[in-house]
Protein backbone atom coordinates (compact mmCIF):
# COMPACT_ATOMS: atom_id res chain seq x y z
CA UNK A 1 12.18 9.74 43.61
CA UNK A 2 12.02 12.85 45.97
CA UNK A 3 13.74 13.98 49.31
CA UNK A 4 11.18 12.07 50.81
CA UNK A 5 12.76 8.79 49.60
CA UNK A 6 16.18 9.81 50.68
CA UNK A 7 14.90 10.44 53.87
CA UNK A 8 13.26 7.32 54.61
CA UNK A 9 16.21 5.70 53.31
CA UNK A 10 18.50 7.32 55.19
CA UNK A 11 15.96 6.47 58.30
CA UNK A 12 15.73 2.63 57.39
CA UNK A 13 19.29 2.57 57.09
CA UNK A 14 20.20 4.26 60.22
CA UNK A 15 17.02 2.22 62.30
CA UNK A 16 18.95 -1.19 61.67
CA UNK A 17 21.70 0.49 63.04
CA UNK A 18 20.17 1.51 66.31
CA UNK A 19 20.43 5.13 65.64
CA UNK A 20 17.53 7.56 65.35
CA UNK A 21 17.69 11.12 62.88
CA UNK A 22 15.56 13.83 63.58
CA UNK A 23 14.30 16.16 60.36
CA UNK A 24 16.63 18.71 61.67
CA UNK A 25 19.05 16.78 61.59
CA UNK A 26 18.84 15.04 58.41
CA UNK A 27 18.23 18.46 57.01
CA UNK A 28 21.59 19.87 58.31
CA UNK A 29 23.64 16.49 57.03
CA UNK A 30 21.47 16.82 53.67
CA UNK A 31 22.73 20.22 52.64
CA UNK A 32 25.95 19.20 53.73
CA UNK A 33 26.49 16.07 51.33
CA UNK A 34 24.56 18.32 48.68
CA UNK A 35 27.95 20.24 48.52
CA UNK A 36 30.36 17.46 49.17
CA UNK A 37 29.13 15.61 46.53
CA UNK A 38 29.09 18.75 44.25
CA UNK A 39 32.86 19.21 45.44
CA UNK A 40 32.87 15.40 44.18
CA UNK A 41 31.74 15.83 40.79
CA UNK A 42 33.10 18.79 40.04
CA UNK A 43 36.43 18.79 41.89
CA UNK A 44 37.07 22.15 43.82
CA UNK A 45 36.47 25.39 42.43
CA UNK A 46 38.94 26.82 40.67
CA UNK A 47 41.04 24.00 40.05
CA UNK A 48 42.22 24.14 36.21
CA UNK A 49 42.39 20.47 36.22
CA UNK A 50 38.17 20.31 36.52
CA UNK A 51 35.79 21.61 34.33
CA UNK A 52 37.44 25.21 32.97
CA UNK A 53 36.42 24.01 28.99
CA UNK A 54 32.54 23.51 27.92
CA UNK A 55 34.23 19.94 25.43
CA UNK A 56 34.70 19.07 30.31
CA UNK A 57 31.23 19.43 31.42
CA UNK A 58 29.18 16.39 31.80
CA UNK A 59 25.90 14.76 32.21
CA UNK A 60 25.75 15.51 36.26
CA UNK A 61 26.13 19.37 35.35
CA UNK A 62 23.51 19.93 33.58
CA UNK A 63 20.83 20.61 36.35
CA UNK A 64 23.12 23.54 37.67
CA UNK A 65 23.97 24.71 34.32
CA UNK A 66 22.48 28.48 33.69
CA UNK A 67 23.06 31.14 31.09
CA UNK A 68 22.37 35.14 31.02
CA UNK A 69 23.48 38.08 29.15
CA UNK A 70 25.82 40.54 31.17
CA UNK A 71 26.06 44.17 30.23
CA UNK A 72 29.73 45.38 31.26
CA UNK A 73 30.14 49.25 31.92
CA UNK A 74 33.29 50.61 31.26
CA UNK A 75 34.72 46.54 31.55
CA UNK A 76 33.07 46.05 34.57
CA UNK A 77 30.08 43.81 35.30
CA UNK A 78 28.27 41.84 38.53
CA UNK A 79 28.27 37.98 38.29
CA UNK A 80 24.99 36.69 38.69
CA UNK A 81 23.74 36.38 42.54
CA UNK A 82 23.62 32.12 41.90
CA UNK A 83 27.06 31.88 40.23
CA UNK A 84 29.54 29.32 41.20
CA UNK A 85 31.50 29.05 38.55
CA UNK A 86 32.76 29.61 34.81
CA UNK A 87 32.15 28.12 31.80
CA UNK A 88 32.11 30.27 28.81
CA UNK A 89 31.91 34.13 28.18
CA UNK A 90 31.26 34.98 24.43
CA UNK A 91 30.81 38.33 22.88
CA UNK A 92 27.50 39.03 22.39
CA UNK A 93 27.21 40.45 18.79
CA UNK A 94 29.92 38.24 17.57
CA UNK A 95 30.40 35.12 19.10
CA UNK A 96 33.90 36.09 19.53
CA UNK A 97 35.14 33.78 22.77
CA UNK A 98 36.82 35.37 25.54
CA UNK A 99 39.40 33.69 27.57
CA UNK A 100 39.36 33.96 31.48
CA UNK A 101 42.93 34.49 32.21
CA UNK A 102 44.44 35.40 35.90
CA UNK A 103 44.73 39.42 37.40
CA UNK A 104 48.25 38.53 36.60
CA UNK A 105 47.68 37.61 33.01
CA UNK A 106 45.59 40.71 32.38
CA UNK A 107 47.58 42.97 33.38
CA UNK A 108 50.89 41.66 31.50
CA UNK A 109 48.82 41.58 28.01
CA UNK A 110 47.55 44.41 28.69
CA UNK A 111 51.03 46.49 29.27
CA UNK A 112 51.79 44.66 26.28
CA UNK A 113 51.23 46.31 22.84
CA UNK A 114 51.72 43.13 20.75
CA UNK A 115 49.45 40.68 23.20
CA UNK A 116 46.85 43.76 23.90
CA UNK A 117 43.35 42.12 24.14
CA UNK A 118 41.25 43.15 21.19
CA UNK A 119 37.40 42.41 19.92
CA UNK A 120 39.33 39.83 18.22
CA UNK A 121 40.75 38.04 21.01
CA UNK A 122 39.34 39.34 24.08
CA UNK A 123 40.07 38.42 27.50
CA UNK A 124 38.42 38.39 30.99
CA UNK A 125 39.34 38.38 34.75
CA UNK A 126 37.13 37.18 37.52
CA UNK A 127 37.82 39.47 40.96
CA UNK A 128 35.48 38.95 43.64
CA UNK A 129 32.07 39.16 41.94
CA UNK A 130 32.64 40.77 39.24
CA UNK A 131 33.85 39.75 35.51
CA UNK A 132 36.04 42.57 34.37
CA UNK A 133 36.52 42.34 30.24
CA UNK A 134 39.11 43.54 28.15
CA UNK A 135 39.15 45.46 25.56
CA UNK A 136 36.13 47.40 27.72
CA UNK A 137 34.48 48.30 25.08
CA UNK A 138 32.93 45.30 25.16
CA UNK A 139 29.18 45.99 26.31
CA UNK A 140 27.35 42.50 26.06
CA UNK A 141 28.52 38.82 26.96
CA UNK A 142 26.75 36.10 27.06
CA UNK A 143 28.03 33.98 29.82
CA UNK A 144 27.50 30.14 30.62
CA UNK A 145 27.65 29.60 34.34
CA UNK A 146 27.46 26.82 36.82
CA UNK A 147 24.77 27.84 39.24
CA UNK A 148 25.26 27.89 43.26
CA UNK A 149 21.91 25.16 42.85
CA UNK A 150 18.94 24.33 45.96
CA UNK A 151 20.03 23.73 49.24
CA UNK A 152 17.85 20.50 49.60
CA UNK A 153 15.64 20.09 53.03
CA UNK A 154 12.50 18.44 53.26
CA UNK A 155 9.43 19.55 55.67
CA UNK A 156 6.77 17.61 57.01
CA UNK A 157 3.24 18.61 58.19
CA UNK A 158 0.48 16.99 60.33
CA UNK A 159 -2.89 16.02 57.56
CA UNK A 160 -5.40 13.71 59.06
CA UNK A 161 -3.13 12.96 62.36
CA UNK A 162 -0.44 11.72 60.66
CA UNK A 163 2.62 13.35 59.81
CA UNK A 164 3.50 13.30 55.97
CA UNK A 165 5.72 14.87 53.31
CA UNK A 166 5.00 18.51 52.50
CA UNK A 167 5.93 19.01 48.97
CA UNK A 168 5.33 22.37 48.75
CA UNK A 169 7.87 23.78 51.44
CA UNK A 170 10.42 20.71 51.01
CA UNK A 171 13.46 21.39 48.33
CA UNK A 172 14.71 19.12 46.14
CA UNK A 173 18.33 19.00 45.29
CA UNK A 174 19.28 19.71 41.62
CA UNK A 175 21.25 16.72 40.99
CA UNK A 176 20.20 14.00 39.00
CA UNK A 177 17.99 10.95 40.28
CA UNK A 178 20.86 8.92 39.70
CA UNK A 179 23.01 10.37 42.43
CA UNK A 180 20.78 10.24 45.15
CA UNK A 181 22.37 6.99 46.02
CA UNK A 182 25.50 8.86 46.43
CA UNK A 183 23.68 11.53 48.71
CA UNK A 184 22.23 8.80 50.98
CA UNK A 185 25.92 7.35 51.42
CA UNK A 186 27.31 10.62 52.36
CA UNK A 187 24.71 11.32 54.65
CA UNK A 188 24.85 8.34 56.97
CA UNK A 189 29.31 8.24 56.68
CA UNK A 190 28.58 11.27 58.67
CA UNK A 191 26.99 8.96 61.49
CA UNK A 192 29.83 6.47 60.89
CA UNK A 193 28.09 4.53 58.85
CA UNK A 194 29.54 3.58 55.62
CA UNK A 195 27.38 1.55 53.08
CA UNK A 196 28.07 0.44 49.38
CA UNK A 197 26.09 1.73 46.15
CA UNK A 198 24.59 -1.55 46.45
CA UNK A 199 23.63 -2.02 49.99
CA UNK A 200 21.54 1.91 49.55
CA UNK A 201 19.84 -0.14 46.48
CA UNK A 202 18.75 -2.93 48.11
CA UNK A 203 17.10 -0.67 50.90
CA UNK A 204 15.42 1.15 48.54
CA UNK A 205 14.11 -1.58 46.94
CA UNK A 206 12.93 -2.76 50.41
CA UNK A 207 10.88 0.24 51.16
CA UNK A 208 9.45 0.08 47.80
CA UNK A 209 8.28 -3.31 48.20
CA UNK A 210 6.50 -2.21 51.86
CA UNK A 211 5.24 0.35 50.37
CA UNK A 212 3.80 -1.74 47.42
CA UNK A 213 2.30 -4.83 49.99
């Protein structure tokens, strides 16, 4: 299953309604429900109730999950350009874990002499995009990220007068096969069209079996 199945989905679903979606349309409501449903999954960003501990993360995350080394100077270090969010920071040569803690937190251990970060228990403060790490000696992490992920849209092109998927300049969203039911919903509730889990089944199953005949 590709983008082209959610679009002609999305097209059979919206055809029996009387309504007709352009590519640039569907495009535009595609990326779209790609975040909503991310928002969905994952609950918002920066909500301690979601997915702050790695024991959190499940099975839809791992397409956007991502890992890299980061190389602080002086404490200070760039997140990666496709960062989203947090999961674990680790020093590198130890394995030590370092726990994300608020600008507020920081800066009360560290005017502390008794709660003073250390190699030992280390701590770490996101501020814009950057990680800051204390103690800043620290000069290698290994960090465990959720990645920003594709913004799905799917292109067509003319071959032998007829107009037909183009696989090379389309983009597939990251998520699993399994939620592209989820994607079709979203996209046609934003034409006021709302559809069960199994209602998008049973038109997928129709357009297989044309497709099959």
């Amino acid at each position: 299953m590709t983008g082209k199945d959610i679009l002609r989905t999305v097209q059979h679903i919206l055809r029996d309604k009387g309504i007709d979606i352009s590519i640039e349309q569907f495009n535009r409501y595609y990326a779209l429900a790609n975040e909503e449903l991310k928002r969905t999954v994952y609950g918002l960003v920066g909500d301690p109730s979601g997915f702050e501990t790695e024991g959190q993360i499940k099975d839809e995350l791992h397409p956007f999950i991502s890992s890299t080394s980061l190389y602080p100077t002086a404490g200070l270090v760039n997140l990666p350009v496709d960062y989203w969010h947090k999961i674990t920071a680790t020093v590198a040569d130890s394995g030590v874990e370092i726990k994300f803690v608020t600008s507020e937190e920081a800066l009360r251990k560290n005017n502390n002499s008794i709660t003073a970060p250390s190699l030992k228990y280390p701590i770490a403060e996101l501020t814009a995009s950057k990680l800051k790490v204390y103690p800043t000696s620290i000069d290698e992490i290994d960090f465990v990220y959720l990645k920003i992920g594709n913004k799905p849209s799917v292109s067509t092109k003319l071959e032998n007068g007829i107009m037909v998927y183009d696989t090379v300049n389309s983009t597939e969203p990251n998520f699993n096969k399994d939620k592209f039911i989820d994607l079709i919903r979203i996209i046609v509730s934003y034409l006021s069209v709302p559809i069960s889990p199994e209602q998008v089944l049973s038109y997928m199953e129709q357009k297989n079996e044309r497709v099959s005949k």
